[in-house]
Protein backbone atom coordinates (compact mmCIF):
# COMPACT_ATOMS: atom_id res chain seq x y z
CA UNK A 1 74.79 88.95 78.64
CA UNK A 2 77.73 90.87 81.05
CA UNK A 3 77.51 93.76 81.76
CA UNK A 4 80.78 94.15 84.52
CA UNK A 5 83.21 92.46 86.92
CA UNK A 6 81.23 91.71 90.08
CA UNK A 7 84.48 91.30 92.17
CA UNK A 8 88.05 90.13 91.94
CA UNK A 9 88.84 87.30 94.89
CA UNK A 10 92.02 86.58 96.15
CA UNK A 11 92.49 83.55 98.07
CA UNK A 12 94.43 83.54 100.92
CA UNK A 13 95.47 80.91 104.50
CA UNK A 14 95.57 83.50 106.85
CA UNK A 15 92.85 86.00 107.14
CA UNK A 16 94.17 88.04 109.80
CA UNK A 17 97.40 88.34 108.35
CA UNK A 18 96.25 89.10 104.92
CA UNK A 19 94.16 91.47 106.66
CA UNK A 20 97.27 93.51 107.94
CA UNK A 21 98.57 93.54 104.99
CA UNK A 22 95.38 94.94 101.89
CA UNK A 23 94.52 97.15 105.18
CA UNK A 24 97.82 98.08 106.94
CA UNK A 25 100.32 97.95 103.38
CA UNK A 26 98.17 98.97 101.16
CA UNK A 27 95.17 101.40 102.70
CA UNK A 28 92.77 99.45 101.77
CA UNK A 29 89.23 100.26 103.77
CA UNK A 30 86.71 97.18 104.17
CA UNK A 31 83.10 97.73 103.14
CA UNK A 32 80.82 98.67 105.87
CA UNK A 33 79.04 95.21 106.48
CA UNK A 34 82.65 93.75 107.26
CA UNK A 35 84.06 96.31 109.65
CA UNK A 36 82.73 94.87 112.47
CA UNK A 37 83.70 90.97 111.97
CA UNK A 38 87.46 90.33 112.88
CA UNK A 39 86.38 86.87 111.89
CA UNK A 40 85.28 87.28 108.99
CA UNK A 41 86.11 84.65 106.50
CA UNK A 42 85.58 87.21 102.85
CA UNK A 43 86.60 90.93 102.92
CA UNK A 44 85.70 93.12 100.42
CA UNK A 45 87.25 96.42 99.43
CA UNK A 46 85.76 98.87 96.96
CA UNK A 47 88.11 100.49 94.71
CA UNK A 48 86.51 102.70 92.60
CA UNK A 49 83.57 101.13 90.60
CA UNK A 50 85.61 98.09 91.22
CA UNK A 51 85.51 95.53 94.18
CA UNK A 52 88.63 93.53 95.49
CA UNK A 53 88.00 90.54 97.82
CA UNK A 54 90.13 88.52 100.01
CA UNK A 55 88.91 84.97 101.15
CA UNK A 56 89.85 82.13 103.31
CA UNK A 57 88.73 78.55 102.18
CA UNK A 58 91.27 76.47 101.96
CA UNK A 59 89.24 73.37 101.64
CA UNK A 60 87.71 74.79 98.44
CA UNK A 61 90.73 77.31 96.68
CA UNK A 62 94.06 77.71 97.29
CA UNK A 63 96.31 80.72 96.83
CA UNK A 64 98.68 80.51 94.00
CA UNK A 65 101.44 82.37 93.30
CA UNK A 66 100.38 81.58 89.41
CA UNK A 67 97.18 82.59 89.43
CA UNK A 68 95.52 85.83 87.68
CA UNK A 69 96.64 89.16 88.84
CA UNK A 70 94.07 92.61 89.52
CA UNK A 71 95.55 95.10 88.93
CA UNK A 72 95.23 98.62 90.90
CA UNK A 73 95.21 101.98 89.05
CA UNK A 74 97.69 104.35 91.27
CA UNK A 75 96.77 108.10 91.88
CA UNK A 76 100.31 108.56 92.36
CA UNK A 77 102.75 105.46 91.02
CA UNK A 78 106.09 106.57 92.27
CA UNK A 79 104.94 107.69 95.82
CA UNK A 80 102.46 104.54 95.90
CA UNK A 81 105.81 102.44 95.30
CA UNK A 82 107.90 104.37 97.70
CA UNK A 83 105.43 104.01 100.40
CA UNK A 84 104.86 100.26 99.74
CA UNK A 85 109.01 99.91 99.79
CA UNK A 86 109.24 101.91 103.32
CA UNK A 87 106.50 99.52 104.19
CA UNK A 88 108.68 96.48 103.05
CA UNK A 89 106.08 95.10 100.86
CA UNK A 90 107.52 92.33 98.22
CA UNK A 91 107.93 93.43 94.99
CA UNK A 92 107.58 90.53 92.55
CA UNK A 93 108.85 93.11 89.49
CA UNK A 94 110.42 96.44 89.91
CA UNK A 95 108.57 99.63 88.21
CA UNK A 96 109.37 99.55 85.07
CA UNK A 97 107.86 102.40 82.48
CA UNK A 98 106.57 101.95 79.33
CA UNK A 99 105.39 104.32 76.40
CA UNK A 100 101.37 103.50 77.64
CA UNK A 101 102.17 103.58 81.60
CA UNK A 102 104.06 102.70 84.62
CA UNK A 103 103.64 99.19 86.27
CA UNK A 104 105.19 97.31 88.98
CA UNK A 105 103.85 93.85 90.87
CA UNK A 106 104.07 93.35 94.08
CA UNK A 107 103.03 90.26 96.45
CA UNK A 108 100.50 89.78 99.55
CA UNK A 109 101.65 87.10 102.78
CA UNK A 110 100.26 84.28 100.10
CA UNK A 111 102.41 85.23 96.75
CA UNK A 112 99.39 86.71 94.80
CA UNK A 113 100.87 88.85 92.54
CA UNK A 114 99.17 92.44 92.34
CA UNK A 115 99.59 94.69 89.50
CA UNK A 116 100.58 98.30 90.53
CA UNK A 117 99.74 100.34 87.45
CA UNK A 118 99.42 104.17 85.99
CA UNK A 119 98.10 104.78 82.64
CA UNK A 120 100.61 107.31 80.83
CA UNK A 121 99.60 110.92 81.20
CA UNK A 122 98.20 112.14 77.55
């Protein structure tokens, strides 16, 4: 019947500022049809096969701090984490290690939680 994630949404009160932060914090790059729109009301960034969306509705979702979580597969974990530290990005949980990979979460301007996360090298 499935046959993949379409997209992961985050929703979020500010788009500008949540903008500076996937963008600015994290290096995220918007898809092509939304570079142009400052105003823009949805974002999208591809991340591998994968697509991670921000959105602004407020009279139809809210952010919550307890809500699900995606969670982003790190080239690098440690020098993703040091970067987001110099970058004073919020970490929800410090990197911790575990036999099957590496993990920390972090926080946007809303309190999403995102998952920072490197499978173990075999």
């Amino acid at each position: 019947m499935f046959k993949e994630i379409a997209f992961t949404v985050y929703a979020v009160t500010d788009i500008r500022k949540s903008r500076e932060f996937y963008e600015g914090k994290l290096g995220l790059k918007p898809n092509g049809e939304f570079d142009k729109k400052e105003d823009s009301q949805w974002i999208e960034y591809n991340i591998g096969p994968g697509t991670l969306s921000i959105g602004c509705a407020p009279d139809q979702w809210k952010p919550s701090e307890n809500g699900a979580t995606a969670a982003l597969e790190c080239i690098d974990f440690d020098k993703a984490v040091a970067d987001l530290k110099a970058k004073g990005v919020n970490f929800f949980m410090e990197p911790q290690s575990f036999p099957t990979c590496k993990m920390a979460v972090i926080t946007d301007p809303d309190k999403n939680k995102i998952l920072i996360h490197q499978r173990a090298q075999k």
